[in-house]
N, C-alpha and C. Protein backbone atom coordinates (compact mmCIF):
# COMPACT_ATOMS: atom_id res chain seq x y z
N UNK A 1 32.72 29.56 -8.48
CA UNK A 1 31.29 29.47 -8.18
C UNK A 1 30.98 30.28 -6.92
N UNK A 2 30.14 31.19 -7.04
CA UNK A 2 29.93 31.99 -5.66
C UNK A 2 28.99 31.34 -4.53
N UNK A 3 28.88 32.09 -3.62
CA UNK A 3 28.54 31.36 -2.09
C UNK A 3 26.77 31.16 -2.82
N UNK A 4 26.45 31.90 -3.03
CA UNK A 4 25.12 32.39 -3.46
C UNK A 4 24.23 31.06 -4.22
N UNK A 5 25.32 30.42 -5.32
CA UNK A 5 24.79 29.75 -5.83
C UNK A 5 25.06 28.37 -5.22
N UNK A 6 25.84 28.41 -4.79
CA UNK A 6 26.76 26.82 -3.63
C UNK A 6 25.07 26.29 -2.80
N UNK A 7 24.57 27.87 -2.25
CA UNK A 7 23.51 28.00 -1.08
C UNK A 7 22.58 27.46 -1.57
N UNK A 8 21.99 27.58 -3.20
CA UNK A 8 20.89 27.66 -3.64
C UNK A 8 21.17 26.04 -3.82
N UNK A 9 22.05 25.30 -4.60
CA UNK A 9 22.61 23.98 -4.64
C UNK A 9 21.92 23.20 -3.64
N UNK A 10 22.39 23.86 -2.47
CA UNK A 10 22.66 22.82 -1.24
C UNK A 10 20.53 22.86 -1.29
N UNK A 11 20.42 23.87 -1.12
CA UNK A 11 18.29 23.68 -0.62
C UNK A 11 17.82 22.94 -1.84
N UNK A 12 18.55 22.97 -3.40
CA UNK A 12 17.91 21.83 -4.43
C UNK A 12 18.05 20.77 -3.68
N UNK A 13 19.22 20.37 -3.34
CA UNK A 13 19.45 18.72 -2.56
C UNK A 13 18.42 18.79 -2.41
N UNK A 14 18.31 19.36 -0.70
CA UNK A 14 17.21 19.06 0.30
C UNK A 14 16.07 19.09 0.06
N UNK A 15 15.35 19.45 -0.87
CA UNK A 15 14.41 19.29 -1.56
C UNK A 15 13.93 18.24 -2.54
N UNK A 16 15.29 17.99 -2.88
CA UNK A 16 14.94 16.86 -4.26
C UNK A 16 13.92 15.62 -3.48
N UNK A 17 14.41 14.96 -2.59
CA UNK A 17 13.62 14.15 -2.20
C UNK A 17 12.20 14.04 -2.62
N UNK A 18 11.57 15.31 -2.04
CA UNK A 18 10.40 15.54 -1.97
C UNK A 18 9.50 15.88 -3.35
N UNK A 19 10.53 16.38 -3.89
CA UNK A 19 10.53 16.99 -6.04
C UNK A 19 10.29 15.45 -6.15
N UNK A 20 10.74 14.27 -6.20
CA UNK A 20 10.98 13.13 -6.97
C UNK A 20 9.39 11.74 -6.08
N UNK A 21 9.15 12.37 -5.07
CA UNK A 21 8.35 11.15 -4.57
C UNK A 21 6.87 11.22 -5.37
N UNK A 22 6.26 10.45 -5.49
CA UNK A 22 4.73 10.80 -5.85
C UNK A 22 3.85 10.41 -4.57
N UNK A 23 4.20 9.51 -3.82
CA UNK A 23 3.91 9.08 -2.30
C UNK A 23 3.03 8.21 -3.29
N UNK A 24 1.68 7.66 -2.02
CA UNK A 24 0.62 6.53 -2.12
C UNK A 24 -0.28 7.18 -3.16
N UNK A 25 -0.69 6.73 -4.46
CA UNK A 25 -1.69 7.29 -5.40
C UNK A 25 -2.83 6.36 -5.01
N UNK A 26 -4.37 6.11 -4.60
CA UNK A 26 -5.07 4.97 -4.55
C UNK A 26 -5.69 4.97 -6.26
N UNK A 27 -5.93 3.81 -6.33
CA UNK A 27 -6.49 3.01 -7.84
C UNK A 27 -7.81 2.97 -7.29
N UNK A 28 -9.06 3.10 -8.61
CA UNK A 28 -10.14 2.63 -8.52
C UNK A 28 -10.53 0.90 -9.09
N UNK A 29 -9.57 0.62 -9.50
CA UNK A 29 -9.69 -1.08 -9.89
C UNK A 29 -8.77 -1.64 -10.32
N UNK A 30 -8.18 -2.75 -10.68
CA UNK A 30 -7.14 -3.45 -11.41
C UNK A 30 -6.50 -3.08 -12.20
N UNK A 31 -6.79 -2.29 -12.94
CA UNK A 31 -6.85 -1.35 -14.42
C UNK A 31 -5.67 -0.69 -13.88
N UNK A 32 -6.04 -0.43 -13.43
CA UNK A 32 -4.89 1.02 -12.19
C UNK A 32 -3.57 0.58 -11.59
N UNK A 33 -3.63 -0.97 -11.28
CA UNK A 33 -2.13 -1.85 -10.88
C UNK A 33 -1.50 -1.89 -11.88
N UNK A 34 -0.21 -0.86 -12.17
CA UNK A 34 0.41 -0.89 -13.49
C UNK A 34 1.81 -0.96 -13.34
N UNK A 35 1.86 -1.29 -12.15
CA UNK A 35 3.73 -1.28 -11.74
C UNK A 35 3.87 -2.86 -12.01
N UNK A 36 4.43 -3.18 -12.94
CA UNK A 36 5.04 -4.18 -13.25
C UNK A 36 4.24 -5.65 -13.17
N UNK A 37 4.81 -6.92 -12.50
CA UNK A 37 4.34 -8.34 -12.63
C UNK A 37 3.62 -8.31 -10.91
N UNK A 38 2.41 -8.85 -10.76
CA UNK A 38 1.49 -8.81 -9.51
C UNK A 38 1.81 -10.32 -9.33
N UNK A 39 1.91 -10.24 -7.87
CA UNK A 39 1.43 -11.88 -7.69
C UNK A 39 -0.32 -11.93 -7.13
N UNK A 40 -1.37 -12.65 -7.48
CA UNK A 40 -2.61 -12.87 -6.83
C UNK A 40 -2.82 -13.80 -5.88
N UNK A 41 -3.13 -13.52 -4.71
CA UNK A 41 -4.11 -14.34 -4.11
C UNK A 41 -5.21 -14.70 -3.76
N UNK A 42 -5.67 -15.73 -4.01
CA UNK A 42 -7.56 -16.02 -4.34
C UNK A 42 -7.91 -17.17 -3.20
N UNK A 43 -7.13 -17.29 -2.47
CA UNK A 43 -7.89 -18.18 -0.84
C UNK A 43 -8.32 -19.19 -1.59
N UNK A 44 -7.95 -19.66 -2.97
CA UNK A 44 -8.92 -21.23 -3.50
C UNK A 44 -8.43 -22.29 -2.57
N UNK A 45 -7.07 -22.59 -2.91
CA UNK A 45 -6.19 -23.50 -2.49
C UNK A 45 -5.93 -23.75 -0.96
N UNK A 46 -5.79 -22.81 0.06
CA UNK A 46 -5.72 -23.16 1.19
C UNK A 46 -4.11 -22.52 1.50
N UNK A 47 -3.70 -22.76 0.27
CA UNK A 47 -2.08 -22.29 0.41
C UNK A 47 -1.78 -21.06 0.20
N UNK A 48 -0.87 -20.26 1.16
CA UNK A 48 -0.58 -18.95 0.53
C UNK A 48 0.24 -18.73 -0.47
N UNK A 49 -0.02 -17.56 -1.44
CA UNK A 49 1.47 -17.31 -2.66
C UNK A 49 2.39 -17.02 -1.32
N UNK A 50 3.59 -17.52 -1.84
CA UNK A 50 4.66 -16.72 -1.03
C UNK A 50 4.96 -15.12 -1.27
N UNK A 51 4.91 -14.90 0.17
CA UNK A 51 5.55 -13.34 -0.17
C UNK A 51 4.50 -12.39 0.52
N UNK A 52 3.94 -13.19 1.01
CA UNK A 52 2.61 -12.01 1.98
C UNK A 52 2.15 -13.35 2.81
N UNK A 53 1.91 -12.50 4.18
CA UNK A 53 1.65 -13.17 5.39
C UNK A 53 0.40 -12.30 6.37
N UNK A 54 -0.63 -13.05 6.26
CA UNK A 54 -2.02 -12.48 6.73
C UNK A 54 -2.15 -13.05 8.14
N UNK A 55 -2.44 -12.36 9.00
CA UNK A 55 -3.09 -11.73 10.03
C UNK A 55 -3.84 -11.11 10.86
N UNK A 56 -4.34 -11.87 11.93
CA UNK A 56 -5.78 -10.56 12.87
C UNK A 56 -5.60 -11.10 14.48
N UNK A 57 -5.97 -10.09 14.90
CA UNK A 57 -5.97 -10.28 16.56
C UNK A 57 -6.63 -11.82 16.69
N UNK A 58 -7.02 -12.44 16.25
CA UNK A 58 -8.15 -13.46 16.03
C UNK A 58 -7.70 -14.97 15.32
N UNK A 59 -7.14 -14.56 14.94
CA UNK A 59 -6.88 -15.25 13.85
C UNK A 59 -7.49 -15.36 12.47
N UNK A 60 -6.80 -15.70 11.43
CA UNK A 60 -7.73 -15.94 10.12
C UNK A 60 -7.92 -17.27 9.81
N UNK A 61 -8.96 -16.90 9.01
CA UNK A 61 -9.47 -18.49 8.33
C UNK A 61 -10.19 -18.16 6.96
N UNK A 62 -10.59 -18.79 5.90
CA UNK A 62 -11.01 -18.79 4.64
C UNK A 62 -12.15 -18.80 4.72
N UNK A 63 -12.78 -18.12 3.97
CA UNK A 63 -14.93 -17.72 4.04
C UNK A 63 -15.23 -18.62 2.97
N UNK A 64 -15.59 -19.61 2.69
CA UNK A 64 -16.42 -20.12 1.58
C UNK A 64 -17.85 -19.60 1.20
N UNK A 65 -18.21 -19.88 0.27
CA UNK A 65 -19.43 -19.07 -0.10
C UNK A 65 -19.42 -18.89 -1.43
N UNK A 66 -19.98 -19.61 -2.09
CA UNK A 66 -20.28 -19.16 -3.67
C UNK A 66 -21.30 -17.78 -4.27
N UNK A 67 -20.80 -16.82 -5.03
CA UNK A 67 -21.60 -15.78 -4.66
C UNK A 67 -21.15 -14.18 -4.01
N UNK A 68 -20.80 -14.92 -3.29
CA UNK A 68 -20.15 -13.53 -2.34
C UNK A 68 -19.24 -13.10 -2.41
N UNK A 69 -18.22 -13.68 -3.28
CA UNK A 69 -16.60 -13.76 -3.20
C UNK A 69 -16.32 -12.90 -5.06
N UNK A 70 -15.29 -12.59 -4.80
CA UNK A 70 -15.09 -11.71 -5.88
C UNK A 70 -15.03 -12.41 -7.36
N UNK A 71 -14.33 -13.69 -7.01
CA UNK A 71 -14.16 -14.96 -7.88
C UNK A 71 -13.97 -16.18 -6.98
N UNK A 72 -14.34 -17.54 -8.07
CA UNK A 72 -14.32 -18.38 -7.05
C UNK A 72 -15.11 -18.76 -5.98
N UNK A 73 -14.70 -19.57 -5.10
CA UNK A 73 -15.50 -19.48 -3.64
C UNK A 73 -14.85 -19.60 -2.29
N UNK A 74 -13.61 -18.66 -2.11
CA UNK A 74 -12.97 -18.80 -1.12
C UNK A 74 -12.44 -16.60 -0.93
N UNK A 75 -12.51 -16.73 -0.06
CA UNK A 75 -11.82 -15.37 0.75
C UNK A 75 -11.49 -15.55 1.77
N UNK A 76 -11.15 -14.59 2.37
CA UNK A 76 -10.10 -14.80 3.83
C UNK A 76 -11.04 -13.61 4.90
N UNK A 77 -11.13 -14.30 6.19
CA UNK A 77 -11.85 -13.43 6.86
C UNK A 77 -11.02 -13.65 8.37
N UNK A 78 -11.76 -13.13 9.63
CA UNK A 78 -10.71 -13.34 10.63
C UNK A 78 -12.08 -14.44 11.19
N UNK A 79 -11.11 -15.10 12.68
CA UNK A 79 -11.78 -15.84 13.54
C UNK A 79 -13.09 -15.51 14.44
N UNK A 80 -12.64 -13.71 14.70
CA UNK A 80 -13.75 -12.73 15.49
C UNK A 80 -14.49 -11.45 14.84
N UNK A 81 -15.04 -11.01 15.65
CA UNK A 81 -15.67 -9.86 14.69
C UNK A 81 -15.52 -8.51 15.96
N UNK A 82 -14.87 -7.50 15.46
CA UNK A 82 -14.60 -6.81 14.12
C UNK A 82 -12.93 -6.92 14.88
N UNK A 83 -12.59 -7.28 13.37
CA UNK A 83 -11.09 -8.01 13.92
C UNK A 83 -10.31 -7.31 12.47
N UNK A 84 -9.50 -6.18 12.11
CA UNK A 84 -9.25 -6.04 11.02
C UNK A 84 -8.11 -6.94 10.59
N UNK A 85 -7.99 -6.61 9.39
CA UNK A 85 -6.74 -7.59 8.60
C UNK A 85 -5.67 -7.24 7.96
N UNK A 86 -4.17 -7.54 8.14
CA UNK A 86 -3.12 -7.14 8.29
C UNK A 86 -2.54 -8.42 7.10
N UNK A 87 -1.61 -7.52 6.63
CA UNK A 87 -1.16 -8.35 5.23
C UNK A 87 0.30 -7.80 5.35
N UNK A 88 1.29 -8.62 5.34
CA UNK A 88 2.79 -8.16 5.72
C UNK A 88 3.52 -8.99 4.49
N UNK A 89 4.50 -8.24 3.86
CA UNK A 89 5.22 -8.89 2.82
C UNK A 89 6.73 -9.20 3.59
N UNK A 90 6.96 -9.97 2.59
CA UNK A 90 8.66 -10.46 3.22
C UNK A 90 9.73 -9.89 2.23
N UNK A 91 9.01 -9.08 1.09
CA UNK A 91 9.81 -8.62 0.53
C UNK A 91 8.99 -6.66 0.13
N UNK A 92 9.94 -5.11 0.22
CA UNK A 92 9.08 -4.31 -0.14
C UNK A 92 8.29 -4.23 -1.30
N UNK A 93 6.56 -3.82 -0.98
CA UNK A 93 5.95 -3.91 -2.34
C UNK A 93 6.08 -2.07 -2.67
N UNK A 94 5.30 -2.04 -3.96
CA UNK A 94 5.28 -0.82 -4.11
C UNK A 94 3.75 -0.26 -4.78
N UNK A 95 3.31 -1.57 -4.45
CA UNK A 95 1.89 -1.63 -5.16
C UNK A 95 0.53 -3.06 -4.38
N UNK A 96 -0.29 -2.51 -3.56
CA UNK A 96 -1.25 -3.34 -3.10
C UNK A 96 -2.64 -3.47 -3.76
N UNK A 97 -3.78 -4.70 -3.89
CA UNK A 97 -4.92 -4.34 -4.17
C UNK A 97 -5.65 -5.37 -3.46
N UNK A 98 -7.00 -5.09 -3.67
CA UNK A 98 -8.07 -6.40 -2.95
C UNK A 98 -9.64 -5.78 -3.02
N UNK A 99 -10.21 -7.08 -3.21
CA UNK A 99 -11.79 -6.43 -3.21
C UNK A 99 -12.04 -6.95 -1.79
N UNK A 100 -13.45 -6.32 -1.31
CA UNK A 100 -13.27 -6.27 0.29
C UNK A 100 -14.89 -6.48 0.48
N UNK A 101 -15.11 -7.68 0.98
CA UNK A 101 -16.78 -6.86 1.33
C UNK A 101 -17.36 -7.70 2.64
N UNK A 102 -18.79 -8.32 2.53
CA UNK A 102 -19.10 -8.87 3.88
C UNK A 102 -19.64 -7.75 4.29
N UNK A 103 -20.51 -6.50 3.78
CA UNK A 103 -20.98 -5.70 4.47
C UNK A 103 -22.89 -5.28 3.88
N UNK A 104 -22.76 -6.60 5.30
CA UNK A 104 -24.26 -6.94 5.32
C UNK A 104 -25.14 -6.34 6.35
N UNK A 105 -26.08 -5.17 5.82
CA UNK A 105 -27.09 -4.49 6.68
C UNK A 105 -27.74 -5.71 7.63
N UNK A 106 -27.20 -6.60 7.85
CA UNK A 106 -27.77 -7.80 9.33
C UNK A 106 -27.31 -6.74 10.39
N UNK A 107 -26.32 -5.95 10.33
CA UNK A 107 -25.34 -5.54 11.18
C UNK A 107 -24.73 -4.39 11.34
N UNK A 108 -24.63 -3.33 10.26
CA UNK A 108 -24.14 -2.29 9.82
C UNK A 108 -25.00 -1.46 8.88
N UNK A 109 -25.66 -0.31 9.53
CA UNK A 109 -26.22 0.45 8.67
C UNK A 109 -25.58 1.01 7.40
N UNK A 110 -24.28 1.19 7.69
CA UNK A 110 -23.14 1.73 6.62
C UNK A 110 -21.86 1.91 7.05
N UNK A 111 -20.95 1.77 7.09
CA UNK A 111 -19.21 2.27 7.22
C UNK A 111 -18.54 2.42 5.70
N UNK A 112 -16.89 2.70 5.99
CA UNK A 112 -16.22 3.12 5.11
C UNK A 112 -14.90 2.05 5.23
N UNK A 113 -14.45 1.46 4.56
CA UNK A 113 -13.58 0.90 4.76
C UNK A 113 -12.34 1.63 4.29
N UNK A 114 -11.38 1.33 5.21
CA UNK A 114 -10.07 1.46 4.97
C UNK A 114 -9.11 0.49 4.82
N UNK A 115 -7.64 1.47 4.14
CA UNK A 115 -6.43 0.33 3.69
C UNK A 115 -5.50 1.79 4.36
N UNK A 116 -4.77 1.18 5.95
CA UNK A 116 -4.15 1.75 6.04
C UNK A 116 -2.44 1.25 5.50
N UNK A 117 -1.29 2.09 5.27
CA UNK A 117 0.06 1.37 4.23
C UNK A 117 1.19 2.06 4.88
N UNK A 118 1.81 1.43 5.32
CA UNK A 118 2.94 1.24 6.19
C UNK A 118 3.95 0.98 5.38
N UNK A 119 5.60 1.67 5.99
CA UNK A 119 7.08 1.33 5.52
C UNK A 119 7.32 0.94 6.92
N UNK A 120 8.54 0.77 7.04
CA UNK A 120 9.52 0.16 7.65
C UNK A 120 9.31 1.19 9.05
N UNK A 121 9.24 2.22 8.39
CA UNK A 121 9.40 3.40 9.22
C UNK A 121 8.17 4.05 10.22
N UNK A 122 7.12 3.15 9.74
CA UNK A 122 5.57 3.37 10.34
C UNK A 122 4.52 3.63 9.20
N UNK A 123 3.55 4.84 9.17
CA UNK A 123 2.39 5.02 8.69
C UNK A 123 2.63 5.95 7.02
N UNK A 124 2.00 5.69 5.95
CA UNK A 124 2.00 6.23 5.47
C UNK A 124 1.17 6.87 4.72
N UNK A 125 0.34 6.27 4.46
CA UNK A 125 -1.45 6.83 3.70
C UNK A 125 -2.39 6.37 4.36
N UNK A 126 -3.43 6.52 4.06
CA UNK A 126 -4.48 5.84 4.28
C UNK A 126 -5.70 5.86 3.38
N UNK A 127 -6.06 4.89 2.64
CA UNK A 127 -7.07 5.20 1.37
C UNK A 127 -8.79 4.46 2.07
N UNK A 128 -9.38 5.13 1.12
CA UNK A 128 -11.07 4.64 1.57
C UNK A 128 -11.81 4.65 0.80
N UNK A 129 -12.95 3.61 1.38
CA UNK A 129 -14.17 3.44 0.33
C UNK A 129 -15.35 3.06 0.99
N UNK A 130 -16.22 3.97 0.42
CA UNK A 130 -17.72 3.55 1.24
C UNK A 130 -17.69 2.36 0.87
N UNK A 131 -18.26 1.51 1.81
CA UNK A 131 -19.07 0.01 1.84
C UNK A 131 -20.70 0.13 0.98
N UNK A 132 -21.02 -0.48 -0.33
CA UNK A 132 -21.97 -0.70 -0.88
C UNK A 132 -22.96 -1.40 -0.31
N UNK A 133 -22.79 -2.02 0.89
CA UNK A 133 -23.45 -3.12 1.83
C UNK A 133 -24.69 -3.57 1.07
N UNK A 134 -23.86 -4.61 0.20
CA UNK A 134 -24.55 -5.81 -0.93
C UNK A 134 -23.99 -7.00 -0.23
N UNK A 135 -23.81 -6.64 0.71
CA UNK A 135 -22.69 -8.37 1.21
C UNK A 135 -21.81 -9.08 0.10
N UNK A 136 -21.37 -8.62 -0.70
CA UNK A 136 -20.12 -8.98 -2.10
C UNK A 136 -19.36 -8.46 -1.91
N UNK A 137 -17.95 -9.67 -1.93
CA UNK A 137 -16.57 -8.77 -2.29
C UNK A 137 -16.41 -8.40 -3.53
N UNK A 138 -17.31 -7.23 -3.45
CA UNK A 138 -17.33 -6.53 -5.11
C UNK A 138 -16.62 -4.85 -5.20
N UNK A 139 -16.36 -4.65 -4.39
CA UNK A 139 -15.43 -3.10 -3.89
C UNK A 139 -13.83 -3.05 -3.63
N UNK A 140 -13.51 -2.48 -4.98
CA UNK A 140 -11.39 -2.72 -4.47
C UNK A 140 -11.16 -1.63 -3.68
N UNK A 141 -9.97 -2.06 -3.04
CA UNK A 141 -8.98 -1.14 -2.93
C UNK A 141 -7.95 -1.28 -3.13
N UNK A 142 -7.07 -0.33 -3.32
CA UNK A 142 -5.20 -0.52 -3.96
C UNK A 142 -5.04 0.92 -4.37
N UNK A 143 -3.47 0.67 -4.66
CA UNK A 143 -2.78 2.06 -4.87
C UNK A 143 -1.64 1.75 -5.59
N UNK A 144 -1.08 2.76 -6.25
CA UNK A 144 0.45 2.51 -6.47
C UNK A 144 1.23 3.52 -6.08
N UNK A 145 2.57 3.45 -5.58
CA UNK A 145 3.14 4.14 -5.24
C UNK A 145 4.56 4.23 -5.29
N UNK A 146 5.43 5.18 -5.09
CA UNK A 146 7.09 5.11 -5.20
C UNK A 146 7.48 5.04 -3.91
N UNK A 147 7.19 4.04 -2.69
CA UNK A 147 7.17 3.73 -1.86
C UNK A 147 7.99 2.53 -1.97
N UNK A 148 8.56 2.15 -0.41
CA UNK A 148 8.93 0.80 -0.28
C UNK A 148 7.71 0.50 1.12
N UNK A 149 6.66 -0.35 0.51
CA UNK A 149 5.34 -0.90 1.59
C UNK A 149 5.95 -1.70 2.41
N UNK A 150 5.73 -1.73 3.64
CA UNK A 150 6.19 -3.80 4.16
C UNK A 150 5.20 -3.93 4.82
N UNK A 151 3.96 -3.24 4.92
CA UNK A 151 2.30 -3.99 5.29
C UNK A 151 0.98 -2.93 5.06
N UNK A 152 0.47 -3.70 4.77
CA UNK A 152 -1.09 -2.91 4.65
C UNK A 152 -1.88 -3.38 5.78
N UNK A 153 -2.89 -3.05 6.71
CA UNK A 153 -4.21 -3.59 7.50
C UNK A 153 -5.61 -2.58 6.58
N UNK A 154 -6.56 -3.82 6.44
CA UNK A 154 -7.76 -3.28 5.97
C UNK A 154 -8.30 -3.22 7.41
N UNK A 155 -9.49 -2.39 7.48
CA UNK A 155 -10.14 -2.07 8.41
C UNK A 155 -11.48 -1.68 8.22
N UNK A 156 -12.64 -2.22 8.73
CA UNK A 156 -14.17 -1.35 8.23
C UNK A 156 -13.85 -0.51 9.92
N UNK A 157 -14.19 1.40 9.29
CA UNK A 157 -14.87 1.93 10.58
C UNK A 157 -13.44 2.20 10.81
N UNK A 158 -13.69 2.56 12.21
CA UNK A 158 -12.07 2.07 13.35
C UNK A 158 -11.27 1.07 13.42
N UNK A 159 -12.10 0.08 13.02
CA UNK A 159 -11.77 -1.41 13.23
C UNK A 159 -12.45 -1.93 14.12
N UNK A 160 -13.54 -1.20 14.86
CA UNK A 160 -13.92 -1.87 16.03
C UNK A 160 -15.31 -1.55 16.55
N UNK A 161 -15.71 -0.81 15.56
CA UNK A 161 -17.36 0.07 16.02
C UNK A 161 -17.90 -0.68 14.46
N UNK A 162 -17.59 -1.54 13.83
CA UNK A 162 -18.59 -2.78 12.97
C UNK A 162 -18.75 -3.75 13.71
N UNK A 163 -20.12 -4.03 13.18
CA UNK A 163 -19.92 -5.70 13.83
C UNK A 163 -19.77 -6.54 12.84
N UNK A 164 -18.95 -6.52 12.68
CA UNK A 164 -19.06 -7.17 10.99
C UNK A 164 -17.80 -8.29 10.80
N UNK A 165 -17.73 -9.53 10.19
CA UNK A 165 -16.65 -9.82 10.33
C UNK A 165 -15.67 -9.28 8.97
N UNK A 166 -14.16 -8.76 9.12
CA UNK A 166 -13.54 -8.10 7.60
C UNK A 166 -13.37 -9.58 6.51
N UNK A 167 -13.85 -8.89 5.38
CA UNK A 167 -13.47 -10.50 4.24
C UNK A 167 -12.82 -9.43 3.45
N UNK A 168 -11.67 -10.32 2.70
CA UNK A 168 -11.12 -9.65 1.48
C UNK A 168 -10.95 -11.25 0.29
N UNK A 169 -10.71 -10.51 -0.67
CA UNK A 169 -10.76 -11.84 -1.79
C UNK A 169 -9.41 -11.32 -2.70
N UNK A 170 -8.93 -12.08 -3.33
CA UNK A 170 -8.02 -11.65 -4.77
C UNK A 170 -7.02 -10.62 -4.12
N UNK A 171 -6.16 -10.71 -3.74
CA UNK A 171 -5.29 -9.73 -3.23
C UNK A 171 -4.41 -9.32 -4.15
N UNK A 172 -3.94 -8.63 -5.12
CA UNK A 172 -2.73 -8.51 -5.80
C UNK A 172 -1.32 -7.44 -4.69
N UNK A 173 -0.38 -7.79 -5.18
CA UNK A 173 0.75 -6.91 -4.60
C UNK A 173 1.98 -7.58 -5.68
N UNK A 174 2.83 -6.59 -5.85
CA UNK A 174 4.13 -6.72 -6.76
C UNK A 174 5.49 -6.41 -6.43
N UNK A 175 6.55 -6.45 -6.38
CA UNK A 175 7.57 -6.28 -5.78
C UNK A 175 8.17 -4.75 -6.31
N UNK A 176 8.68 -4.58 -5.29
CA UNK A 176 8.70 -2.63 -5.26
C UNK A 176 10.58 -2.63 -5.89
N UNK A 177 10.46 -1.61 -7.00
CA UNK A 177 11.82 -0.89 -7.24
C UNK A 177 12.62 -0.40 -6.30
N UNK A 178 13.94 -0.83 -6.46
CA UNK A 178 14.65 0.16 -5.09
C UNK A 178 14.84 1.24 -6.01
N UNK A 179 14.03 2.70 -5.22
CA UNK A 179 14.25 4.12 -5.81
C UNK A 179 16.01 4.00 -6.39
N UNK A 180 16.03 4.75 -7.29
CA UNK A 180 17.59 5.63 -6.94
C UNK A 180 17.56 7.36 -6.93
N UNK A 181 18.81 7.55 -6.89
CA UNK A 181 18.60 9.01 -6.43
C UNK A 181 18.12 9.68 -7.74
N UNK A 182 17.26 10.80 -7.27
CA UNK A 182 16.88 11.75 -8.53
C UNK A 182 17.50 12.77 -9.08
N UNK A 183 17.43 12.56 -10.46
CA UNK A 183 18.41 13.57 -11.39
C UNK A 183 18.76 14.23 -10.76
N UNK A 184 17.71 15.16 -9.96
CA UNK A 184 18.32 17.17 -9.75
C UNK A 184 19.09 16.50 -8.38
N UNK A 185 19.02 15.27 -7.44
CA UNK A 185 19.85 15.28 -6.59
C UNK A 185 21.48 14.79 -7.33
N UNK A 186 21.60 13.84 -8.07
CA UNK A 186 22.41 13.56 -8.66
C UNK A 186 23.74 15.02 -9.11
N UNK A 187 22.48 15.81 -10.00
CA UNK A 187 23.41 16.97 -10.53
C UNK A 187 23.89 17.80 -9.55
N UNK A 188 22.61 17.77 -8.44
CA UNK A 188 23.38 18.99 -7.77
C UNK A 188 24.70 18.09 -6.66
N UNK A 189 24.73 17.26 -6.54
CA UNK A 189 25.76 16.79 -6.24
C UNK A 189 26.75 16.92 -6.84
N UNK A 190 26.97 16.73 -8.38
CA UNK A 190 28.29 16.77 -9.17
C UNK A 190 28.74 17.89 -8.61
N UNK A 191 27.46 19.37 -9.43
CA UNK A 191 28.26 20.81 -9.62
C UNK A 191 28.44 20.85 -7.52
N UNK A 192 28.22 20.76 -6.62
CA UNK A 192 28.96 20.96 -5.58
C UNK A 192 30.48 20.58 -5.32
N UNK A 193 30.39 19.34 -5.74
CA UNK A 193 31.56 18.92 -5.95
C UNK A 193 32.89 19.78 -6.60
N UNK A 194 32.38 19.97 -7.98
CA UNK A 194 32.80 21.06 -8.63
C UNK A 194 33.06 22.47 -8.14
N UNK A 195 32.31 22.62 -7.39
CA UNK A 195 32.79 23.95 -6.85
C UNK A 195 33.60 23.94 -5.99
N UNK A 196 33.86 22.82 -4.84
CA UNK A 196 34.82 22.21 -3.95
C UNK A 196 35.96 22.07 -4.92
N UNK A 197 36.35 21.18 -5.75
CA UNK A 197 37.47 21.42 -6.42
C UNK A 197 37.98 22.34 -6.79
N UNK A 198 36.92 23.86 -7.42
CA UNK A 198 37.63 24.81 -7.38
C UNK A 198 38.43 25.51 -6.65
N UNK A 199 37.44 25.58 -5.77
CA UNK A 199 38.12 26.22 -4.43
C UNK A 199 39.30 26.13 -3.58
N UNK A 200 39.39 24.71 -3.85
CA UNK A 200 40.59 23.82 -3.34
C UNK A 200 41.91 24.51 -4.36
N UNK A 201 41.84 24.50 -5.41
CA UNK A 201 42.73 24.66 -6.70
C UNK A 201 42.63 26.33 -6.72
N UNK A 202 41.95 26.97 -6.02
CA UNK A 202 42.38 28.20 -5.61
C UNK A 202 43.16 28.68 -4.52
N UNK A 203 42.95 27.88 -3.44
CA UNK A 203 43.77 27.97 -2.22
C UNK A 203 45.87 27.89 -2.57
């Protein structure tokens, strides 16, 4: 096997990574969560599903309100305003969603909400959606991705130029595949190999 092609081998590797990821795709609705079994959370009960742990500078607490809520009559909002909301799994997801609203012209001429999505490793997307400001958690957001997630924070704005308090309702998230390596990294591993043995058995 000549140097030439050994060279070209070695930059498939280093590349494959990037050949094989699709990164964060965002979904326009439920329809779109297609990676496997979701767990939901709907704030009815008081109790969380296991497996996601919510958070705000503020603290959270549950919005009652019949009406406003995506289903049901419970969502999750923080203690202060504008306090965004942070959702941490205990296990990697590979897939988040939630309808989001509370964006009532009392207070906000208009913003955009965000879902910023985090690995282990820090930041990784960031998806958005104008606010319909109907005051309903009637607006999703979610994504799927070949990611390993370990938190999302929603955010209206910056997080800090609304006055608004953040509500989300119905959360879905599902437990993430551990990648394995991709074909062209796989192969080009063998034939390197292969060419190392030759070489060896030429010496």
């Amino acid at each position: 096997m000549t140097k030439k092609l050994i060279r070209f081998l070695f930059a498939a590797l280093v590349v494959a990574p990037a050949m094989s990821s699709a990164g964060v795709v965002q979904v326009s609705g439920p329809a779109g969560m297609s990676q496997g079994t979701y767990t939901t959370e709907d704030f009815e009960d008081g109790a969380f599903a296991p497996g996601a742990a919510y958070s705000a500078s503020s603290g959270i607490r549950r919005l009652g309100g019949s009406g406003i809520q995506h289903a049901g009559n419970f969502g999750l909002t923080t203690n202060s305003f504008p306090d965004p909301i942070t959702i941490s799994f205990a296990a990697p997801t590979s897939s988040v969603g939630l309808w989001f609203g509370n964006d009532d012209l009392c207070c906000s001429r208009g913003f955009t909400a965000f879902m910023d999505v985090f690995d282990a490793n820090g930041w990784l997307a960031t998806l958005s959606v104008v606010a319909n400001m109907n005051d309903v958690n009637d607006q999703f957001l979610g994504f799927i991705s070949d990611e390993l997630v370990t938190s999302v924070t929603v955010r209206y704005g910056s997080g800090s130029d609304v006055g608004l308090f953040h509500g989300i309702d119905d959360v879905m998230f599902n437990a993430a595949q551990v990648p394995e390596p991709g074909s062209l990294a796989l192969g080009g591993l063998a034939l390197l190999g292969f060419a190392a043995s030759r070489k060896s058995r030429k010496k």
